[in-house]
N, C-alpha and C. Protein backbone atom coordinates (compact mmCIF):
# COMPACT_ATOMS: atom_id res chain seq x y z
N UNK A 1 0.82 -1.19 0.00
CA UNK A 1 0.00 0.00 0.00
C UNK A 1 0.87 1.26 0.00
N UNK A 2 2.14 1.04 0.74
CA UNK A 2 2.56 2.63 0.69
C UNK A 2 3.70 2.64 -0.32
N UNK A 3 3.81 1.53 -1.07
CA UNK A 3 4.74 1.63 -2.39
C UNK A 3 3.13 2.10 -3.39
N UNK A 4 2.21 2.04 -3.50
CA UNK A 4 1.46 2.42 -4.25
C UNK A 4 1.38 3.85 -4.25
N UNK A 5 1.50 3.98 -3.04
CA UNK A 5 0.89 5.79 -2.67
C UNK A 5 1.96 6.45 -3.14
N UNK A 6 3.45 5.92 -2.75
CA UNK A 6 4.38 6.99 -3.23
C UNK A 6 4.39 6.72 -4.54
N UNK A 7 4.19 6.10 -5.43
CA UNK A 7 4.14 5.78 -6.72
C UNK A 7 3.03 6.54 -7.33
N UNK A 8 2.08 6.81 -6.85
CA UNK A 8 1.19 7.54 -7.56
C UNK A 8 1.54 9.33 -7.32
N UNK A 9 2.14 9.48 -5.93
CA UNK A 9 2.35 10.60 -5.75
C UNK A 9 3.74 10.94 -6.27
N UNK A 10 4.91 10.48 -6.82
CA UNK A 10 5.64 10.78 -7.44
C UNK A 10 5.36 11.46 -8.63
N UNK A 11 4.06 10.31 -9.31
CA UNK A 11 3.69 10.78 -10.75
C UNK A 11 3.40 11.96 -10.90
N UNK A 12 2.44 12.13 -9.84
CA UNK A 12 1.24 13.74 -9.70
C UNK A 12 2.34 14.60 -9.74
N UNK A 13 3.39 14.75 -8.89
CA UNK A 13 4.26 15.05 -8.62
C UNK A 13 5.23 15.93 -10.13
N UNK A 14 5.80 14.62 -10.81
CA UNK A 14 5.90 15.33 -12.26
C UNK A 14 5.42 15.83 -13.02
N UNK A 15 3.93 15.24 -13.05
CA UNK A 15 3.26 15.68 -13.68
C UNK A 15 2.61 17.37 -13.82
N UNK A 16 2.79 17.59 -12.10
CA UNK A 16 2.14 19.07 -11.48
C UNK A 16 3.46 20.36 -12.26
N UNK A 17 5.02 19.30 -11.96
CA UNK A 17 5.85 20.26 -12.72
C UNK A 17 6.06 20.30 -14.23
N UNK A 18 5.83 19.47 -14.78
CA UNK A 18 6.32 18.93 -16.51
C UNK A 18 4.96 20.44 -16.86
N UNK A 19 4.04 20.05 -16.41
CA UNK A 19 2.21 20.89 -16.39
C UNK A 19 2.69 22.37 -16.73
N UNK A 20 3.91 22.57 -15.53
CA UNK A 20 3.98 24.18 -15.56
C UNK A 20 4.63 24.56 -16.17
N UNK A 21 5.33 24.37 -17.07
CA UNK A 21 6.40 24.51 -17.94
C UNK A 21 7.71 24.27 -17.68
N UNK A 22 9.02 24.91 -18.86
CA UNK A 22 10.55 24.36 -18.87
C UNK A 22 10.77 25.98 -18.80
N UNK A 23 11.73 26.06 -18.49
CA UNK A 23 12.58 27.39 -18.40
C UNK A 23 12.70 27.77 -20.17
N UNK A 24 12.63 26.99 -21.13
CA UNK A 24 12.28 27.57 -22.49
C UNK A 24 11.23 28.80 -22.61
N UNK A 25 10.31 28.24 -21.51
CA UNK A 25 9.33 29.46 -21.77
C UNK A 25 9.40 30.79 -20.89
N UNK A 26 10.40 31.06 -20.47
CA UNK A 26 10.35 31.81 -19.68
C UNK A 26 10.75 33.50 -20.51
N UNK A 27 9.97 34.24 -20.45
CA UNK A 27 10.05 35.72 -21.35
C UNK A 27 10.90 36.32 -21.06
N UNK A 28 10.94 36.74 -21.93
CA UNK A 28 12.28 37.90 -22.30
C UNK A 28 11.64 39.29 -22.34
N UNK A 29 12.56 40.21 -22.53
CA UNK A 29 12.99 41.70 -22.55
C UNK A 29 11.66 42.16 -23.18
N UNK A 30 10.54 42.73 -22.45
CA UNK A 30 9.60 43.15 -23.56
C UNK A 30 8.78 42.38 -24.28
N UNK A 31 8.64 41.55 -23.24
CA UNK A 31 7.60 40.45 -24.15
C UNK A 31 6.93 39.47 -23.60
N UNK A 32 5.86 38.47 -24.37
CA UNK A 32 5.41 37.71 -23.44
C UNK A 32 5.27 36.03 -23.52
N UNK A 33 5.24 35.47 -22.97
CA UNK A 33 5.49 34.22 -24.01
C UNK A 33 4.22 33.32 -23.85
N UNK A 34 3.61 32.98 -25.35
CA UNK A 34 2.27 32.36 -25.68
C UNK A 34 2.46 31.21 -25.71
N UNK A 35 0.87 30.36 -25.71
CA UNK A 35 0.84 29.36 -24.91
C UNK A 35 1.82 27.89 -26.08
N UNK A 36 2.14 28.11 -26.99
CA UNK A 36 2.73 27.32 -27.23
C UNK A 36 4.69 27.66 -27.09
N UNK A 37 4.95 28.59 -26.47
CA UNK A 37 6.52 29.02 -25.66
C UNK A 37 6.92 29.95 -26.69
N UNK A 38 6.17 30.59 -28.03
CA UNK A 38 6.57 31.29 -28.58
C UNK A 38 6.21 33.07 -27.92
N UNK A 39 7.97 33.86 -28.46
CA UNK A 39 7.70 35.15 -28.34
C UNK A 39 6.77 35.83 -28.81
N UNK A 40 5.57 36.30 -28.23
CA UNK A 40 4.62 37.70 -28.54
C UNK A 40 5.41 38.88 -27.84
N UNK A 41 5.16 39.94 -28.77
CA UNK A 41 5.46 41.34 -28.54
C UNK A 41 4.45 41.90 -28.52
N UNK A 42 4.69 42.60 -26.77
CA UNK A 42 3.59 43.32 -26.38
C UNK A 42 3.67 44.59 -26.56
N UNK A 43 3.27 45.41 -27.86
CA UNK A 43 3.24 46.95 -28.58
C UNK A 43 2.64 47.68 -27.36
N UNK A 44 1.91 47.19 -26.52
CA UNK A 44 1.27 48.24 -26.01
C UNK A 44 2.22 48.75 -24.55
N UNK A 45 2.92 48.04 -24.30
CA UNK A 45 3.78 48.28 -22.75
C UNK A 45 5.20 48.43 -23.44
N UNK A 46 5.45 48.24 -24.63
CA UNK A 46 6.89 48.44 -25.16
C UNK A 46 7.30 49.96 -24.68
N UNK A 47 8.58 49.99 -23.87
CA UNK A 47 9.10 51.29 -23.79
C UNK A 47 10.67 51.35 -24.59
N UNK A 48 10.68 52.45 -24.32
CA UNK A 48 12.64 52.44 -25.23
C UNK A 48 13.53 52.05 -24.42
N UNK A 49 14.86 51.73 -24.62
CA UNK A 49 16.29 51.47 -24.06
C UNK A 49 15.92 52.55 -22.76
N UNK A 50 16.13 53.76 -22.88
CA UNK A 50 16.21 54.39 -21.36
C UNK A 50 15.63 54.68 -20.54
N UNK A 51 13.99 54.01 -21.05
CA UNK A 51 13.27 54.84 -19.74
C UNK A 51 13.23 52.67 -19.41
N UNK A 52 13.47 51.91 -20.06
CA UNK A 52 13.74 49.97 -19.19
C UNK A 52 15.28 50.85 -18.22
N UNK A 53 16.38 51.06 -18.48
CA UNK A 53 17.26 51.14 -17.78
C UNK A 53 16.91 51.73 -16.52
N UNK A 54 16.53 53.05 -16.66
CA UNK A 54 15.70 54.04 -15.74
C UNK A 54 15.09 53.09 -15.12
N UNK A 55 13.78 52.55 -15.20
CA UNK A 55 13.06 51.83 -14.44
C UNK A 55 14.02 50.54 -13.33
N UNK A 56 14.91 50.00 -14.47
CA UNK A 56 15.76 49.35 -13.71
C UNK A 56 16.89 49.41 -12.67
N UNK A 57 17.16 50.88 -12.78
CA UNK A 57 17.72 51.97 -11.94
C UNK A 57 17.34 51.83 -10.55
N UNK A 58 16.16 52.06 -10.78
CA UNK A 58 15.06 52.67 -9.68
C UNK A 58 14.45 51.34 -8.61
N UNK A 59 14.03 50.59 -9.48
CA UNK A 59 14.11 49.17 -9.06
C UNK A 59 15.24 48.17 -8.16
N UNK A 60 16.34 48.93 -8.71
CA UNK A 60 17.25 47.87 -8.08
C UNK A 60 18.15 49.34 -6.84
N UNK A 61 17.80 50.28 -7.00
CA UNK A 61 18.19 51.64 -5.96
C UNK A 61 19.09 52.14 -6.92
N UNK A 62 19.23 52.04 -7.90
CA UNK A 62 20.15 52.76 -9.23
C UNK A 62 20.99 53.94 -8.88
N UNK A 63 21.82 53.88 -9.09
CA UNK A 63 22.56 55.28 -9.03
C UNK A 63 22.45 56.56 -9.55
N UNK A 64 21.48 57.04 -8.51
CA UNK A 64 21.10 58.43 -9.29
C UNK A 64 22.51 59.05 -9.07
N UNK A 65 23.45 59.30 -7.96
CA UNK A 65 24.23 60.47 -8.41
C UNK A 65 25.25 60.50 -9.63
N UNK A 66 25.00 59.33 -10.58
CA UNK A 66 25.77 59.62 -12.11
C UNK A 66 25.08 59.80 -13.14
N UNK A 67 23.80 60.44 -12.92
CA UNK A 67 22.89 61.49 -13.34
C UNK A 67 23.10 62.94 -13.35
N UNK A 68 23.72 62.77 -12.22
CA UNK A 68 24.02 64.66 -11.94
C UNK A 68 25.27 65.07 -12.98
N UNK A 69 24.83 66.57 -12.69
CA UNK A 69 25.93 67.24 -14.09
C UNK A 69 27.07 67.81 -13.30
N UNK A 70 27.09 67.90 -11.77
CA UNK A 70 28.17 67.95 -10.67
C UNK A 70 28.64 67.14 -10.17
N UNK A 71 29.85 67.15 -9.67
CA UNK A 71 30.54 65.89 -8.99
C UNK A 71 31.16 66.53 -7.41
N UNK A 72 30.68 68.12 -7.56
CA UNK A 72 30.70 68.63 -6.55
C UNK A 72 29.80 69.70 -5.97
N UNK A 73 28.99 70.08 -4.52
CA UNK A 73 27.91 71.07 -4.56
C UNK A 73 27.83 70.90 -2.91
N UNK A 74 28.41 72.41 -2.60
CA UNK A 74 28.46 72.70 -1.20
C UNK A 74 27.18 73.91 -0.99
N UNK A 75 26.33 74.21 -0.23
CA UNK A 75 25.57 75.37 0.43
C UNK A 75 25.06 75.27 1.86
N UNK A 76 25.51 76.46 1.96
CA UNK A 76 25.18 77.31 3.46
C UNK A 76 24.90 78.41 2.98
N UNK A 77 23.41 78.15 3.97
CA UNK A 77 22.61 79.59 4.20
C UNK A 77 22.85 79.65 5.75
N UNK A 78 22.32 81.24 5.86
CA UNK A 78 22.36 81.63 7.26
C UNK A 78 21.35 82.19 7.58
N UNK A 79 21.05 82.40 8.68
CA UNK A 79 19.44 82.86 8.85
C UNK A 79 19.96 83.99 10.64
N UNK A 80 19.79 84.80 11.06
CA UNK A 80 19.02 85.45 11.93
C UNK A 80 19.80 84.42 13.27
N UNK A 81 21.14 83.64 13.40
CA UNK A 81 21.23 82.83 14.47
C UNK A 81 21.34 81.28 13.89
N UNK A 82 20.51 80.85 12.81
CA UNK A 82 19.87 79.85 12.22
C UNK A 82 21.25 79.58 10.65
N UNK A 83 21.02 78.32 10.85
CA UNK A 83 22.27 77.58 9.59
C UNK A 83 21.69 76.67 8.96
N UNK A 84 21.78 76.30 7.71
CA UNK A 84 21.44 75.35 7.00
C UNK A 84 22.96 75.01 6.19
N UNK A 85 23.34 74.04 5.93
CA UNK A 85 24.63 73.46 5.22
C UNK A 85 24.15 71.76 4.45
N UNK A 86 24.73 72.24 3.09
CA UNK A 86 24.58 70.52 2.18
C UNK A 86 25.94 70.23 1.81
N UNK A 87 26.61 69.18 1.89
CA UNK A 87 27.75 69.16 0.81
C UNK A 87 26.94 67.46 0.48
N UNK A 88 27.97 67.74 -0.76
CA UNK A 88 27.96 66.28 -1.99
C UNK A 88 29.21 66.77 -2.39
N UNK A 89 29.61 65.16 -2.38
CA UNK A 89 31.47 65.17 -3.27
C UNK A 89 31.22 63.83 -3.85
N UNK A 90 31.18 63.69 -5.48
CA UNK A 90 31.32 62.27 -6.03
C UNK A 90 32.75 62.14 -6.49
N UNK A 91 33.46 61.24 -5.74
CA UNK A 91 34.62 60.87 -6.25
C UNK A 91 35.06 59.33 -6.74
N UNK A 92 34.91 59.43 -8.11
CA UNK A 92 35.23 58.01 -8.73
C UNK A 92 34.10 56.78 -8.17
N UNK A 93 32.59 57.40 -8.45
CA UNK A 93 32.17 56.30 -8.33
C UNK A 93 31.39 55.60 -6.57
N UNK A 94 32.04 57.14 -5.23
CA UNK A 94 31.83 57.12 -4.56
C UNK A 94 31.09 58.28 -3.91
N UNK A 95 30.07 57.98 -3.62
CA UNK A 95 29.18 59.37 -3.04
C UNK A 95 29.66 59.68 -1.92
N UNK A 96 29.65 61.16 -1.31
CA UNK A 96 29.95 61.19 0.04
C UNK A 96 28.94 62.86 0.51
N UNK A 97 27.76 62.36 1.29
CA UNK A 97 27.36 63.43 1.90
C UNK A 97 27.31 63.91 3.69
N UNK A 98 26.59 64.67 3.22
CA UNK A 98 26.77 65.74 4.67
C UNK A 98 26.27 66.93 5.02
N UNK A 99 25.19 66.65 6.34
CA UNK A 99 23.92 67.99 6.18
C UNK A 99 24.20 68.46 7.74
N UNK A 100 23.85 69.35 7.74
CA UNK A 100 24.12 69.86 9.11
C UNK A 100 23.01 71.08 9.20
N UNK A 101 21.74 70.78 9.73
CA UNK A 101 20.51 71.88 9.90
C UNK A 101 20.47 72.50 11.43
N UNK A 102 21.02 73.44 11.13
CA UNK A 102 20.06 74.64 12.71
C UNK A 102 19.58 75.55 12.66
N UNK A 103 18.32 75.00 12.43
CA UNK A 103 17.61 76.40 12.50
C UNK A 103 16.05 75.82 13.19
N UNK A 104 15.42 76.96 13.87
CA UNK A 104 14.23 76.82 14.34
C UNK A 104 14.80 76.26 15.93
N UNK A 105 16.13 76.10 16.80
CA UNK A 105 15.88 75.90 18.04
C UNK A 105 16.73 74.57 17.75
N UNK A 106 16.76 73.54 16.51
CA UNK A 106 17.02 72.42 16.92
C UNK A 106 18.60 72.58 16.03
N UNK A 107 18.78 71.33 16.18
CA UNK A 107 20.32 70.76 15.82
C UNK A 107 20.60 69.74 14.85
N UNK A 108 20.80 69.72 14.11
CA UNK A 108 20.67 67.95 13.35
C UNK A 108 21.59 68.07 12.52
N UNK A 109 22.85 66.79 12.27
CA UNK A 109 23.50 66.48 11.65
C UNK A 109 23.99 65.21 11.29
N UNK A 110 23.51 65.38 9.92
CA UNK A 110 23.77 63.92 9.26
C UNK A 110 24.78 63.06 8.14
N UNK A 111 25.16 62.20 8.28
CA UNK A 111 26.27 62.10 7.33
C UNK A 111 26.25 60.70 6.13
N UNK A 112 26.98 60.21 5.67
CA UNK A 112 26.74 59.14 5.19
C UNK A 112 25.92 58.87 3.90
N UNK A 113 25.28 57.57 4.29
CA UNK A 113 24.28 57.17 3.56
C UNK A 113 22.67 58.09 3.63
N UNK A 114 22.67 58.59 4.82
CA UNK A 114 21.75 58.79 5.59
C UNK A 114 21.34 60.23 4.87
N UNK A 115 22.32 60.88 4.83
CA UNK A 115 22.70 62.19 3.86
C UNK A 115 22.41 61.66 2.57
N UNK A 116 22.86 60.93 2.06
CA UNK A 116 22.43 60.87 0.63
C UNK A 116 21.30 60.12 0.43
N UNK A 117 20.50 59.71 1.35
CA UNK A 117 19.32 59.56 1.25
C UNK A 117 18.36 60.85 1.02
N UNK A 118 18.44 61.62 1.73
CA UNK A 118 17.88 63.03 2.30
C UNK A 118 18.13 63.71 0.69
N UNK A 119 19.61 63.72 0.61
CA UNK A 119 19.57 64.15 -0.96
C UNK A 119 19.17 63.83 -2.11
N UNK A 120 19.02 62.63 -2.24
CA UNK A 120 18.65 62.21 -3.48
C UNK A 120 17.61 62.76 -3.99
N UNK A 121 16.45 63.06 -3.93
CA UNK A 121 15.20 63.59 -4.51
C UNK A 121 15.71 65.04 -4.86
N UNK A 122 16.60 65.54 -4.11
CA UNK A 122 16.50 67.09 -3.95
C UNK A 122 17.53 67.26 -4.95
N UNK A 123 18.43 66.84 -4.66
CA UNK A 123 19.87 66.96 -6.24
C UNK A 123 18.98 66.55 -7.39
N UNK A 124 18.63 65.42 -7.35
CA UNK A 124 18.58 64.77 -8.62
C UNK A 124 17.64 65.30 -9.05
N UNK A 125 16.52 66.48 -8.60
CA UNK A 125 15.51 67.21 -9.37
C UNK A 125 16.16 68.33 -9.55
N UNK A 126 17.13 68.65 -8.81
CA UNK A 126 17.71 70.08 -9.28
C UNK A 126 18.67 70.08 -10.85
N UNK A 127 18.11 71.43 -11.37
CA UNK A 127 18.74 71.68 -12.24
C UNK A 127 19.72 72.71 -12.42
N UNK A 128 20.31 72.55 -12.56
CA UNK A 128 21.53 74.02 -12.41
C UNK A 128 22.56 73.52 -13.50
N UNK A 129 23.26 74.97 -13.95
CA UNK A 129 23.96 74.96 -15.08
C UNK A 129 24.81 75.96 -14.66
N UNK A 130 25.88 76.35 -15.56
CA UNK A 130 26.96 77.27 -15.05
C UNK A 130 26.41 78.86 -16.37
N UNK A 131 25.64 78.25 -17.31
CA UNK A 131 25.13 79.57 -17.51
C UNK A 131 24.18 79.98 -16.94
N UNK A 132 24.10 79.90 -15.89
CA UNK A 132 22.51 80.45 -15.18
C UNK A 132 23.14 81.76 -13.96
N UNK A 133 22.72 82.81 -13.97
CA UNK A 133 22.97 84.33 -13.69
C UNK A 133 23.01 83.76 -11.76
N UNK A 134 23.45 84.06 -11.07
CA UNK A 134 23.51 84.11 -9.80
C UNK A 134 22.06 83.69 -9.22
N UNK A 135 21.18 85.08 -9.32
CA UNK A 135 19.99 85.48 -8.70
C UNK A 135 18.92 84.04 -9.13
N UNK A 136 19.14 83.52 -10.10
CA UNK A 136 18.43 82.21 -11.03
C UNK A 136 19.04 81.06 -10.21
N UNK A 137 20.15 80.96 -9.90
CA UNK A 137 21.25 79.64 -8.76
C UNK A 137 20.64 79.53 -7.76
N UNK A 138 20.54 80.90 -6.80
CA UNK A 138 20.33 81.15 -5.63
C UNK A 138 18.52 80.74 -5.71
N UNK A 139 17.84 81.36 -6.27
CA UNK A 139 16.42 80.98 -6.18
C UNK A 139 15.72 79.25 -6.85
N UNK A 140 16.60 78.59 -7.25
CA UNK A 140 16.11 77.26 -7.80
C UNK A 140 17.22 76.55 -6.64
N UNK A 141 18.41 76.67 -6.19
CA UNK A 141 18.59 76.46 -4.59
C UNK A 141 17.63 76.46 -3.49
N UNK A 142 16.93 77.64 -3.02
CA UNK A 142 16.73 77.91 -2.18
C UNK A 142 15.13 76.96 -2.42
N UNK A 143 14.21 77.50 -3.55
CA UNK A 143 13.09 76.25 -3.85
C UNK A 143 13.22 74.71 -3.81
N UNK A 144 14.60 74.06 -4.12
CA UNK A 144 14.70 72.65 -4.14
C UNK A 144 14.77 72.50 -2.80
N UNK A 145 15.45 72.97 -1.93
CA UNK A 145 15.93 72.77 -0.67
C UNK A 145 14.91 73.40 0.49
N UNK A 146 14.03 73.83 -0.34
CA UNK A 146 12.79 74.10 0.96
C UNK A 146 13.15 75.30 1.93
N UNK A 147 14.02 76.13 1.47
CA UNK A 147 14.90 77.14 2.39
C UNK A 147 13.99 78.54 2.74
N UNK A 148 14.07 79.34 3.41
CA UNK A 148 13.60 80.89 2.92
C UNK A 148 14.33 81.72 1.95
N UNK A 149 13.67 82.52 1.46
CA UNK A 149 14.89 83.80 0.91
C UNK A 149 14.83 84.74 1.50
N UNK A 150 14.87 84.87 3.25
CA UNK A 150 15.05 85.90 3.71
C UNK A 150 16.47 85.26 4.52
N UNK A 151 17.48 85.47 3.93
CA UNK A 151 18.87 84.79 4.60
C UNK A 151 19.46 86.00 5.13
N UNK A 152 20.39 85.40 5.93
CA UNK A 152 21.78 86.85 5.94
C UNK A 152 22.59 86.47 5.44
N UNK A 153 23.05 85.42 4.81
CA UNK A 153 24.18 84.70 4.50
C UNK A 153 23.98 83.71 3.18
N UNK A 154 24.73 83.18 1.96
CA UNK A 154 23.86 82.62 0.91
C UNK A 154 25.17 82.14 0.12
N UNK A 155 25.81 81.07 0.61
CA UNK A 155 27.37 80.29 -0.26
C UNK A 155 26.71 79.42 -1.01
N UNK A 156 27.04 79.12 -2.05
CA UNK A 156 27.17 78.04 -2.99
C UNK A 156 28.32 77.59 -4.15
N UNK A 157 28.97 76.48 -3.95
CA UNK A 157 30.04 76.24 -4.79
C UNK A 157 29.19 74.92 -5.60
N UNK A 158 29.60 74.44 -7.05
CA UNK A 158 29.27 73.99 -7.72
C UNK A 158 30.30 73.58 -8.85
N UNK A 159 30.99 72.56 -8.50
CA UNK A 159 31.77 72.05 -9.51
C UNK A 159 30.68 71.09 -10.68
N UNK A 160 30.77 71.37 -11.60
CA UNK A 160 30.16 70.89 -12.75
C UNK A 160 30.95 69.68 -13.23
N UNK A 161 30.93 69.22 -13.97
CA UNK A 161 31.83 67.60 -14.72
C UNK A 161 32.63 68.21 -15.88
N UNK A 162 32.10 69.44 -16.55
CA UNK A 162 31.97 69.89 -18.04
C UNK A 162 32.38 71.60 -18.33
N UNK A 163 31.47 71.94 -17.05
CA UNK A 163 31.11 72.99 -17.62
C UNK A 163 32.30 73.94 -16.20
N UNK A 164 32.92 73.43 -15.42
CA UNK A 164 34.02 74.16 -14.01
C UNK A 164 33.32 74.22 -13.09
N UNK A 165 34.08 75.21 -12.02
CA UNK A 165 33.25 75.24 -10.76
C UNK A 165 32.67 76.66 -11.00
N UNK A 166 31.32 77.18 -10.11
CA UNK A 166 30.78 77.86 -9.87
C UNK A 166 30.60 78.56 -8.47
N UNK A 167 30.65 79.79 -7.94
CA UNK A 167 31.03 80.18 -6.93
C UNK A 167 29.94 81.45 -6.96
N UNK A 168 28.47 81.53 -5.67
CA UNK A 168 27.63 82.14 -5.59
C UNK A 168 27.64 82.46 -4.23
N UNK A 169 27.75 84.09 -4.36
CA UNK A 169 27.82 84.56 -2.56
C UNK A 169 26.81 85.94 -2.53
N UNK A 170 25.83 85.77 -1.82
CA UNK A 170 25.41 86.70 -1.08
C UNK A 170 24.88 86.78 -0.19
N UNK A 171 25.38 88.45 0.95
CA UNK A 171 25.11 89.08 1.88
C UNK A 171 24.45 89.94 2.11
């Protein structure tokens, strides 16, 4: 009796996997695979080379900072008593940040990963260029970063990849 049972349940057994298919059918890049293991192309979800990479970026925690058009970007504002400070330094492939907020009473300083967490949304939407007039730096700064523009104090350095460094001061 129990050579029968495992004998029948072996079968079910192959049978439940042979049922579900071979790794032949398994889809590829953009596509889907029909019921006899052949490629269909699905026109309607097809995207291009960079926005699959992009997605795959994002998916796997992608490296946004070799997106950016800087490899370097320091600011401090000053406020009334009150400090705000960002740096980013990409060197060869290695991010390195560093925030240091006082303002409103409190203290906070962060470094690391932890920092370039905090940054990522905020760099990687910022746009800045080295032809852009001071007063244009300082105000798409001060909007990405959630800052006031009533400062006493207003540094920004900006090494570009391409285009040099950039150097924005006002008092």
């Amino acid at each position: 009796m129990k050579r029968f049972l495992l004998t029948i349940a072996a079968l079910a057994f192959t049978l439940i996997f042979t049922a579900c298919g071979t790794a032949n059918d398994a889809p590829e890049e953009n596509g889907t695979t029909g019921d006899n293991g052949d490629m269909e192309q699905d026109d309607e979800f097809d995207m291009d080379d960079e926005d699959d990479s992009t997605a795959t970026d994002e998916m796997a925690g992608g490296d946004w900072y070799e997106d950016l058009n800087f490899s370097d970007f320091e600011l401090e504002v000053e406020y009334n008593g009150d400090e705000y400070e960002a740096e980013y330094e990409y060197n060869n492939g290695n991010p390195e940040a560093k925030i240091e907020d006082k303002q409103g009473g409190t203290e906070e300083e962060i470094s690391g990963q932890e920092a370039l967490d905090e940054l990522e949304p905020i760099l990687s939407d910022l746009e800045l260029n080295a032809d852009m007039d001071e007063q244009e730096m300082i105000d798409t700064v001060l909007t990405a970063f959630n800052l006031d523009d009533n400062y006493d104090k207003f540094e920004l350095e900006v090494e570009f990849f391409d285009e040099g460094k950039v150097e924005v001061k006002d008092e």
